[in-house]
PDB file of N, CA and C in Angstrom:
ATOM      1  N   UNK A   1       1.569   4.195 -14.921  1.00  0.00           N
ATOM      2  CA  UNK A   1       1.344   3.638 -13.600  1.00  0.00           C
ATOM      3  C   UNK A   1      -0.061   4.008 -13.131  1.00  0.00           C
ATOM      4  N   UNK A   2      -0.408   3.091 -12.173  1.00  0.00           N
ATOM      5  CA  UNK A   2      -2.350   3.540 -12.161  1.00  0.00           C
ATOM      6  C   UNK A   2      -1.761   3.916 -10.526  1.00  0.00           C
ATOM      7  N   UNK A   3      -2.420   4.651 -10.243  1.00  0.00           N
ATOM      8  CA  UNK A   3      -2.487   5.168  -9.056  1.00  0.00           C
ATOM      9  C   UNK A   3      -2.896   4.075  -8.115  1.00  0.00           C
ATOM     10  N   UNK A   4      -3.357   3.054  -7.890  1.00  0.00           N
ATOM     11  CA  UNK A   4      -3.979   2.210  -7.365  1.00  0.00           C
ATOM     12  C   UNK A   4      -3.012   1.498  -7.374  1.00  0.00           C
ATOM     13  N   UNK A   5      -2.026   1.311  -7.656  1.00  0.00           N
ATOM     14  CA  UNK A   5      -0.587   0.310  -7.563  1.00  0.00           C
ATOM     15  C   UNK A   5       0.187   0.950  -6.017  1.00  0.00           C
ATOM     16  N   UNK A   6      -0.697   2.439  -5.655  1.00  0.00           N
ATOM     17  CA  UNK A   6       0.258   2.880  -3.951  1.00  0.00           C
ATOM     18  C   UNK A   6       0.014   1.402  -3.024  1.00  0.00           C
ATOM     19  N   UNK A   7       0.057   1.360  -1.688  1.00  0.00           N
ATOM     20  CA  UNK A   7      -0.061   0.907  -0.550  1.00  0.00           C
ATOM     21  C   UNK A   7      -1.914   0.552  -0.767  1.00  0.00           C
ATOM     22  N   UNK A   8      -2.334  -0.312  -0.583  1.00  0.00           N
ATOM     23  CA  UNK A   8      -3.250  -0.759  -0.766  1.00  0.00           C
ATOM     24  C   UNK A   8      -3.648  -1.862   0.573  1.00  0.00           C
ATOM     25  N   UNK A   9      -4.592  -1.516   1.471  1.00  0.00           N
ATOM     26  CA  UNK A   9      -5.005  -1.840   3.021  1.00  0.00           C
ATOM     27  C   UNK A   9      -5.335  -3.656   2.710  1.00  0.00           C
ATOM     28  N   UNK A  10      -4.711  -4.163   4.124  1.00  0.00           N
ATOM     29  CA  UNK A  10      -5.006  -5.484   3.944  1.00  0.00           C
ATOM     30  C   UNK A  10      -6.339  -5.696   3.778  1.00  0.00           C
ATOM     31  N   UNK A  11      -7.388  -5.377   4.565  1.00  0.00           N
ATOM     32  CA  UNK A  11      -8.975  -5.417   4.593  1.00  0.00           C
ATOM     33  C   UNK A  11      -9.029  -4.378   3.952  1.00  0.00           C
ATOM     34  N   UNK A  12     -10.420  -4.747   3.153  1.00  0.00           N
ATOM     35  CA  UNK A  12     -11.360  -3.432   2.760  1.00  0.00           C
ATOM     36  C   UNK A  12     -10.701  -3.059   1.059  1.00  0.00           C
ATOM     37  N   UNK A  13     -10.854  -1.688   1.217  1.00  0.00           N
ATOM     38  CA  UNK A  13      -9.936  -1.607  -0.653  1.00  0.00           C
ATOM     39  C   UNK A  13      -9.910  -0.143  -0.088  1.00  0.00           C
ATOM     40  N   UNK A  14      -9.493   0.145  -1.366  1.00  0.00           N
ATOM     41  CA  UNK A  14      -8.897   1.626  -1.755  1.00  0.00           C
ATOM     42  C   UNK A  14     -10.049   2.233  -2.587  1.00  0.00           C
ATOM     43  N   UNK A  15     -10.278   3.486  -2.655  1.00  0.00           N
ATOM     44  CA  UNK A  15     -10.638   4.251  -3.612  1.00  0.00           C
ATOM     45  C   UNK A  15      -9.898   5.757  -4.568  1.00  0.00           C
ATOM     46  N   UNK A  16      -9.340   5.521  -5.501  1.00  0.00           N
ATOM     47  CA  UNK A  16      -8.568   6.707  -5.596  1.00  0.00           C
ATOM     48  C   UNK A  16      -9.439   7.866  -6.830  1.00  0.00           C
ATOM     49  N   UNK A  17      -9.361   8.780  -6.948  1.00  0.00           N
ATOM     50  CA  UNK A  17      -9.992   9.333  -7.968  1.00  0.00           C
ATOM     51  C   UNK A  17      -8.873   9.951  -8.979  1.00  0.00           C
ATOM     52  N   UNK A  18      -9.007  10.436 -10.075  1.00  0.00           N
ATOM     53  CA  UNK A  18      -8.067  11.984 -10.614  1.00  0.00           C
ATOM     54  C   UNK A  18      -8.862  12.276 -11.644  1.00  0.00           C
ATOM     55  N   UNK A  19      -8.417  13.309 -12.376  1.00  0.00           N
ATOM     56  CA  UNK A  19      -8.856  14.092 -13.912  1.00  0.00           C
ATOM     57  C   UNK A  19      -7.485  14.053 -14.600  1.00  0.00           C
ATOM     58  N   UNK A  20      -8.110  13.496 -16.065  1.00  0.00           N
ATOM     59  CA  UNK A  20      -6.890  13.237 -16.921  1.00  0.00           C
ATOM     60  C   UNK A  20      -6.856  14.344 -17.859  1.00  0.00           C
ATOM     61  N   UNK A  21      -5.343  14.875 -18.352  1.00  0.00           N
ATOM     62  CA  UNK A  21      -5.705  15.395 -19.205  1.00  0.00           C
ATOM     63  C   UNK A  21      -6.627  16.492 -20.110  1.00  0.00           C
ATOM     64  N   UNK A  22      -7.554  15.612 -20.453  1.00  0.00           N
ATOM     65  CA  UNK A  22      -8.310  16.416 -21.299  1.00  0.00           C
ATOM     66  C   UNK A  22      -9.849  16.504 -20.625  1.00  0.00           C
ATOM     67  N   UNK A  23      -9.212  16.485 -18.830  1.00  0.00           N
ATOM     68  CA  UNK A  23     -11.118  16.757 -18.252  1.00  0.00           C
ATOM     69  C   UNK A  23     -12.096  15.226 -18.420  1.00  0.00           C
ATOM     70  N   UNK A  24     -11.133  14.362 -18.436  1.00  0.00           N
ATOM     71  CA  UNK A  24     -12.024  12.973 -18.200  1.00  0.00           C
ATOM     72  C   UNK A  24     -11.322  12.377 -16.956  1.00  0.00           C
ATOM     73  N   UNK A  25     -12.730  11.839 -16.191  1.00  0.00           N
ATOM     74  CA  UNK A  25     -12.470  11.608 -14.679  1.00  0.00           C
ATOM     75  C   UNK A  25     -12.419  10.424 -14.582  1.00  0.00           C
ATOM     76  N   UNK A  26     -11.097   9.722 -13.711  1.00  0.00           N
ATOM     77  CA  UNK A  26     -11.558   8.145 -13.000  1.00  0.00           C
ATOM     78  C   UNK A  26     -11.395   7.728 -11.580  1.00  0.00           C
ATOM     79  N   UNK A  27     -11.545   6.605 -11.941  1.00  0.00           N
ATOM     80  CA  UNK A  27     -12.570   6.119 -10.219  1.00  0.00           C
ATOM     81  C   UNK A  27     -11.893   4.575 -10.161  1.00  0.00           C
ATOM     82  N   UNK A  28     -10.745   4.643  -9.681  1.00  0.00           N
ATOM     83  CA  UNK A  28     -10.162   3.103  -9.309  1.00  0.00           C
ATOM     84  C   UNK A  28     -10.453   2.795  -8.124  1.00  0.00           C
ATOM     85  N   UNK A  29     -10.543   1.339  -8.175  1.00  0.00           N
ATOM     86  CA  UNK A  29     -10.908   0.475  -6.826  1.00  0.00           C
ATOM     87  C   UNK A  29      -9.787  -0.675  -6.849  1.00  0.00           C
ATOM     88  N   UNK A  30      -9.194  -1.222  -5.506  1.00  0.00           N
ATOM     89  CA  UNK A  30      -7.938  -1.618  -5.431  1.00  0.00           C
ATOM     90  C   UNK A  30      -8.296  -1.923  -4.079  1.00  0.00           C
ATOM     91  N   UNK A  31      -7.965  -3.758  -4.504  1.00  0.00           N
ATOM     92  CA  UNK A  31      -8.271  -4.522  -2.973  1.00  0.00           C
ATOM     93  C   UNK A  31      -7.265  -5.651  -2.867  1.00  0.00           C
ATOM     94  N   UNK A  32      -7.293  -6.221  -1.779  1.00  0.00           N
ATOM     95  CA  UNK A  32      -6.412  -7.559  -2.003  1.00  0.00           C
ATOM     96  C   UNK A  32      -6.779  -8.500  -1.646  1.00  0.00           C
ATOM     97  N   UNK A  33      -8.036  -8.591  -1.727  1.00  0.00           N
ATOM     98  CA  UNK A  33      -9.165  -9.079  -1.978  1.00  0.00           C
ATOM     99  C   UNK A  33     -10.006  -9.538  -3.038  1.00  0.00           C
ATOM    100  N   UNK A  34     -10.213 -10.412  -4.001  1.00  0.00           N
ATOM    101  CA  UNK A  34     -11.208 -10.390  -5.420  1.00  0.00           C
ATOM    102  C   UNK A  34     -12.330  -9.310  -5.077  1.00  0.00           C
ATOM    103  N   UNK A  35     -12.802  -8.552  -6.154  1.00  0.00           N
ATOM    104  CA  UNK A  35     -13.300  -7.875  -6.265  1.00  0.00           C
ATOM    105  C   UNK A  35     -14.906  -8.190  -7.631  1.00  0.00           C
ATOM    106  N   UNK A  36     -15.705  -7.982  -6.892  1.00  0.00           N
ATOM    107  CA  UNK A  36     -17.294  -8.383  -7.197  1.00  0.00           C
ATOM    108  C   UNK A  36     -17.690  -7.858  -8.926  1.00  0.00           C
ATOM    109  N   UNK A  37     -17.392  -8.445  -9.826  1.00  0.00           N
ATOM    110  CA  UNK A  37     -17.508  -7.543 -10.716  1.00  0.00           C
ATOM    111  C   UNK A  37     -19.092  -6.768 -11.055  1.00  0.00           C
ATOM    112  N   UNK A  38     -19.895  -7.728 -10.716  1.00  0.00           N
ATOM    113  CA  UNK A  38     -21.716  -7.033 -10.287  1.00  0.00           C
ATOM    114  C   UNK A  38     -21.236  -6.047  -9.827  1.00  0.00           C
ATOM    115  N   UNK A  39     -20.773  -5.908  -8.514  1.00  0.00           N
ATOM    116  CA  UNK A  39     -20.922  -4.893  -7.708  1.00  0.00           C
ATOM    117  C   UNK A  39     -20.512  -3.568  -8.404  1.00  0.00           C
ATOM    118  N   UNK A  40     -19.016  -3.961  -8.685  1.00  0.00           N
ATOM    119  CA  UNK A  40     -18.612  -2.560  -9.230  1.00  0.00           C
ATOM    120  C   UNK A  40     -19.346  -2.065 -10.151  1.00  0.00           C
ATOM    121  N   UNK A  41     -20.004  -2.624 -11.212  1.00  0.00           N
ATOM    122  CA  UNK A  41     -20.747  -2.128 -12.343  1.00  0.00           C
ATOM    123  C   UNK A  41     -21.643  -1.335 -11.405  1.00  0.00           C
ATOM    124  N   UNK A  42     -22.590  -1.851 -10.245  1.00  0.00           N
ATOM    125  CA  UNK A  42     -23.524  -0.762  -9.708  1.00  0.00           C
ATOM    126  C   UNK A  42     -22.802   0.166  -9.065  1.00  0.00           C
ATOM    127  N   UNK A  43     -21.785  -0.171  -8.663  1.00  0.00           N
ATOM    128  CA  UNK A  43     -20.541   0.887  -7.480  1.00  0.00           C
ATOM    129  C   UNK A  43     -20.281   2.418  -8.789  1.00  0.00           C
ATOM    130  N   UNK A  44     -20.211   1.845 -10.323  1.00  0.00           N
ATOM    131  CA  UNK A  44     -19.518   2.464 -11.094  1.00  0.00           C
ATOM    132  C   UNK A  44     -21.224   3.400 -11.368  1.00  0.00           C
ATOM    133  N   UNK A  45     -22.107   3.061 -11.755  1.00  0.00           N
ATOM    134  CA  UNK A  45     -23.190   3.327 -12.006  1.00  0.00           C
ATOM    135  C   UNK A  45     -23.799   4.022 -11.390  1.00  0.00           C
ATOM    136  N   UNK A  46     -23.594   4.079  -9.787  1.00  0.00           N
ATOM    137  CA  UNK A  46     -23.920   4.902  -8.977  1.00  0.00           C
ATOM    138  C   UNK A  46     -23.386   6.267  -9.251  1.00  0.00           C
ATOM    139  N   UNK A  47     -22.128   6.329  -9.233  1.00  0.00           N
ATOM    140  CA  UNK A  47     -21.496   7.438  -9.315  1.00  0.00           C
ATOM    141  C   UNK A  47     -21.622   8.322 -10.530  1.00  0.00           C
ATOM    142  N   UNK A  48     -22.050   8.120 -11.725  1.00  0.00           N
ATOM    143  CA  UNK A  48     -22.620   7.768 -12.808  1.00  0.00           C
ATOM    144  C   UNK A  48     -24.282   8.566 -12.752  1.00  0.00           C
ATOM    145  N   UNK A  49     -24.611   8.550 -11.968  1.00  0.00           N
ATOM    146  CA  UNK A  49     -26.098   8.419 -11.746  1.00  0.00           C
ATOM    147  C   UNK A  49     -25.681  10.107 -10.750  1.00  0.00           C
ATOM    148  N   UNK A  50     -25.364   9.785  -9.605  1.00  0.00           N
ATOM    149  CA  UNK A  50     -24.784  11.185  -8.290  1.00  0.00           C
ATOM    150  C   UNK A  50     -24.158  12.467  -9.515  1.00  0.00           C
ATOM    151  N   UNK A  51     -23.257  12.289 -10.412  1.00  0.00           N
ATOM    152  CA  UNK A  51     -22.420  13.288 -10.769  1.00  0.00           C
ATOM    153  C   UNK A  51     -23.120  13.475 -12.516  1.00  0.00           C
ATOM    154  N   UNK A  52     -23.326  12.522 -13.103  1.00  0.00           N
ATOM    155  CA  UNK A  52     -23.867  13.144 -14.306  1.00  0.00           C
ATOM    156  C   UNK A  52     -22.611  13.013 -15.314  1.00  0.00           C
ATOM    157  N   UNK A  53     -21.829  12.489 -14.960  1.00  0.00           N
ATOM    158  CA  UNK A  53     -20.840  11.751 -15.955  1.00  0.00           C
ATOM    159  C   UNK A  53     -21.269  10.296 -16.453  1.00  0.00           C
ATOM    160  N   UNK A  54     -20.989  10.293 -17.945  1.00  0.00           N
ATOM    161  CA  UNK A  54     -21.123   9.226 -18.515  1.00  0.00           C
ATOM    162  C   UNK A  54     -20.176   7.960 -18.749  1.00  0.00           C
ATOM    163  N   UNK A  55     -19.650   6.704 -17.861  1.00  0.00           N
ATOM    164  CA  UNK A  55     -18.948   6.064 -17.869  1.00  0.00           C
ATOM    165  C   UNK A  55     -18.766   5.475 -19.804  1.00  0.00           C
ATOM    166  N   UNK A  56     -17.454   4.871 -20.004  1.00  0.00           N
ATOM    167  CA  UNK A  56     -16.439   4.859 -21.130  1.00  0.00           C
ATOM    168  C   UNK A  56     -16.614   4.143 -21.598  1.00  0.00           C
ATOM    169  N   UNK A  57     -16.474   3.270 -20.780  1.00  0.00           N
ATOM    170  CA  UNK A  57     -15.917   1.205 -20.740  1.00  0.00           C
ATOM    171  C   UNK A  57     -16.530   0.707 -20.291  1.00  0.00           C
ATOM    172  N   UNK A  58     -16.356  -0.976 -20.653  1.00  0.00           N
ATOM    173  CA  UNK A  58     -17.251  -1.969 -19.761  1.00  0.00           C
ATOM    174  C   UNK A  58     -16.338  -2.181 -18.791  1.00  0.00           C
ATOM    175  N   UNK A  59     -16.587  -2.557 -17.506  1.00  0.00           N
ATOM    176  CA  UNK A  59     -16.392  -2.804 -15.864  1.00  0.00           C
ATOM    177  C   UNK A  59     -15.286  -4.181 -15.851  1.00  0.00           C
ATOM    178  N   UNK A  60     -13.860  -4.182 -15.997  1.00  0.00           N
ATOM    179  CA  UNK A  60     -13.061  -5.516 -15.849  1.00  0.00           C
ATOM    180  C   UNK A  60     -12.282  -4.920 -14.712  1.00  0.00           C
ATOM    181  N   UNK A  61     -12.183  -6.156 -14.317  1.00  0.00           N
ATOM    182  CA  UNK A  61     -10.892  -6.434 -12.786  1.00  0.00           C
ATOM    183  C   UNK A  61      -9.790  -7.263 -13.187  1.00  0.00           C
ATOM    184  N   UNK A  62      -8.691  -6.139 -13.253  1.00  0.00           N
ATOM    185  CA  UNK A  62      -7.368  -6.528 -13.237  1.00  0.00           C
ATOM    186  C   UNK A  62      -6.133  -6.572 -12.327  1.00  0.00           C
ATOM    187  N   UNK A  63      -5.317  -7.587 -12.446  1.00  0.00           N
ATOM    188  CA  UNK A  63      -4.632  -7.521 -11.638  1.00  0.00           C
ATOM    189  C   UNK A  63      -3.659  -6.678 -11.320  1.00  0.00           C
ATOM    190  N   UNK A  64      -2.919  -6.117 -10.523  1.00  0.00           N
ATOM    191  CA  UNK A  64      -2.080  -5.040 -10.153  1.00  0.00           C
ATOM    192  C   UNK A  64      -0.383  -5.428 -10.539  1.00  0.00           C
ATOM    193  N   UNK A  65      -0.048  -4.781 -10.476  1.00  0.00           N
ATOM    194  CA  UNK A  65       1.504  -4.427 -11.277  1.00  0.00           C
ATOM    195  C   UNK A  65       2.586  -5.496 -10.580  1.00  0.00           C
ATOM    196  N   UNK A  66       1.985  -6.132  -9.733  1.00  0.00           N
ATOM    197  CA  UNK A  66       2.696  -6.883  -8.814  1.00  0.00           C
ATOM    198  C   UNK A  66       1.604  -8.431  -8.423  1.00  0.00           C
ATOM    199  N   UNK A  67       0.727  -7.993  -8.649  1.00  0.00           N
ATOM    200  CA  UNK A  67      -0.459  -9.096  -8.975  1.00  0.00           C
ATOM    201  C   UNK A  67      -0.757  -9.424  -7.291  1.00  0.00           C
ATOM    202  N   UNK A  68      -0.743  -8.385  -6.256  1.00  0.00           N
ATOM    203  CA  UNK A  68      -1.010  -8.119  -5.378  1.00  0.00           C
ATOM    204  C   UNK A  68      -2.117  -7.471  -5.030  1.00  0.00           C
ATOM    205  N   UNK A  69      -3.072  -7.071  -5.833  1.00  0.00           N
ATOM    206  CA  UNK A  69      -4.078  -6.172  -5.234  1.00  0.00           C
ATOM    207  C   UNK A  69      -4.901  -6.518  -6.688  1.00  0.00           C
ATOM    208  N   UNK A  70      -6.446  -6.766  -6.908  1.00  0.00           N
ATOM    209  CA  UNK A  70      -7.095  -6.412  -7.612  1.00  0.00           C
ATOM    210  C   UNK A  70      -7.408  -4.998  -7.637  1.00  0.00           C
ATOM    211  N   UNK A  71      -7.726  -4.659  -8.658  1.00  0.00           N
ATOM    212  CA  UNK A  71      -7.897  -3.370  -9.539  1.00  0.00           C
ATOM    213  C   UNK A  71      -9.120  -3.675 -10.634  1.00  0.00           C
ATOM    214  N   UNK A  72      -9.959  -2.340 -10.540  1.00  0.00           N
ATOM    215  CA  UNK A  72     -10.780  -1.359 -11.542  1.00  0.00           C
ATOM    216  C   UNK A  72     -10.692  -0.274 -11.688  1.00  0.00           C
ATOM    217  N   UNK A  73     -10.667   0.405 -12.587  1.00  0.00           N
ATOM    218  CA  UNK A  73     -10.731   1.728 -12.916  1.00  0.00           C
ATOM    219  C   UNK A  73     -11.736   2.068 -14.370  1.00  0.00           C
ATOM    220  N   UNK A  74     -12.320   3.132 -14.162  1.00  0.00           N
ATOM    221  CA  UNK A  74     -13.434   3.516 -14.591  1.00  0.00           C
ATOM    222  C   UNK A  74     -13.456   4.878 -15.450  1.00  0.00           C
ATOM    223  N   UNK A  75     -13.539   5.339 -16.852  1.00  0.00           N
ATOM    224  CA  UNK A  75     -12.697   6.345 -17.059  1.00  0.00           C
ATOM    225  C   UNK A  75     -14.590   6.648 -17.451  1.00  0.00           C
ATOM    226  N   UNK A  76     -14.718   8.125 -17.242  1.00  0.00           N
ATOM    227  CA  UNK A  76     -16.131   9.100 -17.090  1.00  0.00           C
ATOM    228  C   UNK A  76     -16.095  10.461 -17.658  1.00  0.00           C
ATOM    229  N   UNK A  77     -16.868  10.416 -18.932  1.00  0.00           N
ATOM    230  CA  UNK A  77     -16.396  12.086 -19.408  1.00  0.00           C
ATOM    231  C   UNK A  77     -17.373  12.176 -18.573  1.00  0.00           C
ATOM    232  N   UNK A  78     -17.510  13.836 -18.538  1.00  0.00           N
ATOM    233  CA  UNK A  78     -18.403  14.915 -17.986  1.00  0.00           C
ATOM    234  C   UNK A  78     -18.534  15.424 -19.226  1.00  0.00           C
ATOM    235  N   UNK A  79     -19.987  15.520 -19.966  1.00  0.00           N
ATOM    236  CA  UNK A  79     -20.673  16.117 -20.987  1.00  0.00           C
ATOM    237  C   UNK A  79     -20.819  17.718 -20.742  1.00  0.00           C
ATOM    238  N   UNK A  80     -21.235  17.740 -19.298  1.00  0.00           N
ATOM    239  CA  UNK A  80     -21.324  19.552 -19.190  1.00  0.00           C
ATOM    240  C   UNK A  80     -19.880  20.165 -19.334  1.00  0.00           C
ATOM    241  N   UNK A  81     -19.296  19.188 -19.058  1.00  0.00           N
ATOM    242  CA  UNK A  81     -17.822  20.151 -19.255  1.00  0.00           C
ATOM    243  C   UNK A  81     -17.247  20.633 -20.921  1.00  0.00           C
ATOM    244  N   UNK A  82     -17.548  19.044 -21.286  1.00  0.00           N
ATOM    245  CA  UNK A  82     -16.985  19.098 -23.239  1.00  0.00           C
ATOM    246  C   UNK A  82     -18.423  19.684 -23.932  1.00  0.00           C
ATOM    247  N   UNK A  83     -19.598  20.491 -23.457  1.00  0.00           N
ATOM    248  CA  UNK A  83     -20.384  20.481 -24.380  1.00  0.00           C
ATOM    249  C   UNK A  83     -20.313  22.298 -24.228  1.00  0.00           C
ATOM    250  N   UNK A  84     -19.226  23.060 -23.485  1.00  0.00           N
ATOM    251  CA  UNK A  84     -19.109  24.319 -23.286  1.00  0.00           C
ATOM    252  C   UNK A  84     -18.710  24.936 -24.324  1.00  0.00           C
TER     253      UNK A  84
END
């Protein structure tokens, strides 16, 4: 289940974060709304750029478990962490 499948705001979107596992971080976005795929690539890139994690994947928008909310999620190792 992606975390981004909770309650998701009529306007605007969601942002949820967590750490998986093995110390790799993600960054879902969840709207009910279409969602910009440009954008997120710089939305994803930014964060990317601020924290010094290296994003995984290329940037797709999928639909939600109920096909109610667009969804991205973004999976980001952290190199300082796995290079200890």
């Amino acid at each position: 289940m992606l975390l981004g499948e909770e309650e998701v705001p009529e306007k605007g979107f969601k942002i949820t974060t967590w750490v998986g596992e093995r110390g790799q971080h993600y960054v879902e976005v969840a709207s009910k709304n279409p969602l910009n795929k440009e954008e997120l690539r710089k939305f994803y890139s930014a964060i990317s750029d601020l924290t010094g994690w290296k994003d995984t994947r290329e940037v797709m928008v999928g639909i939600g478990k109920w096909g109610l909310e667009n969804h991205s999620t973004m999976r980001y190792d952290d190199y300082a962490e796995t290079e200890r």
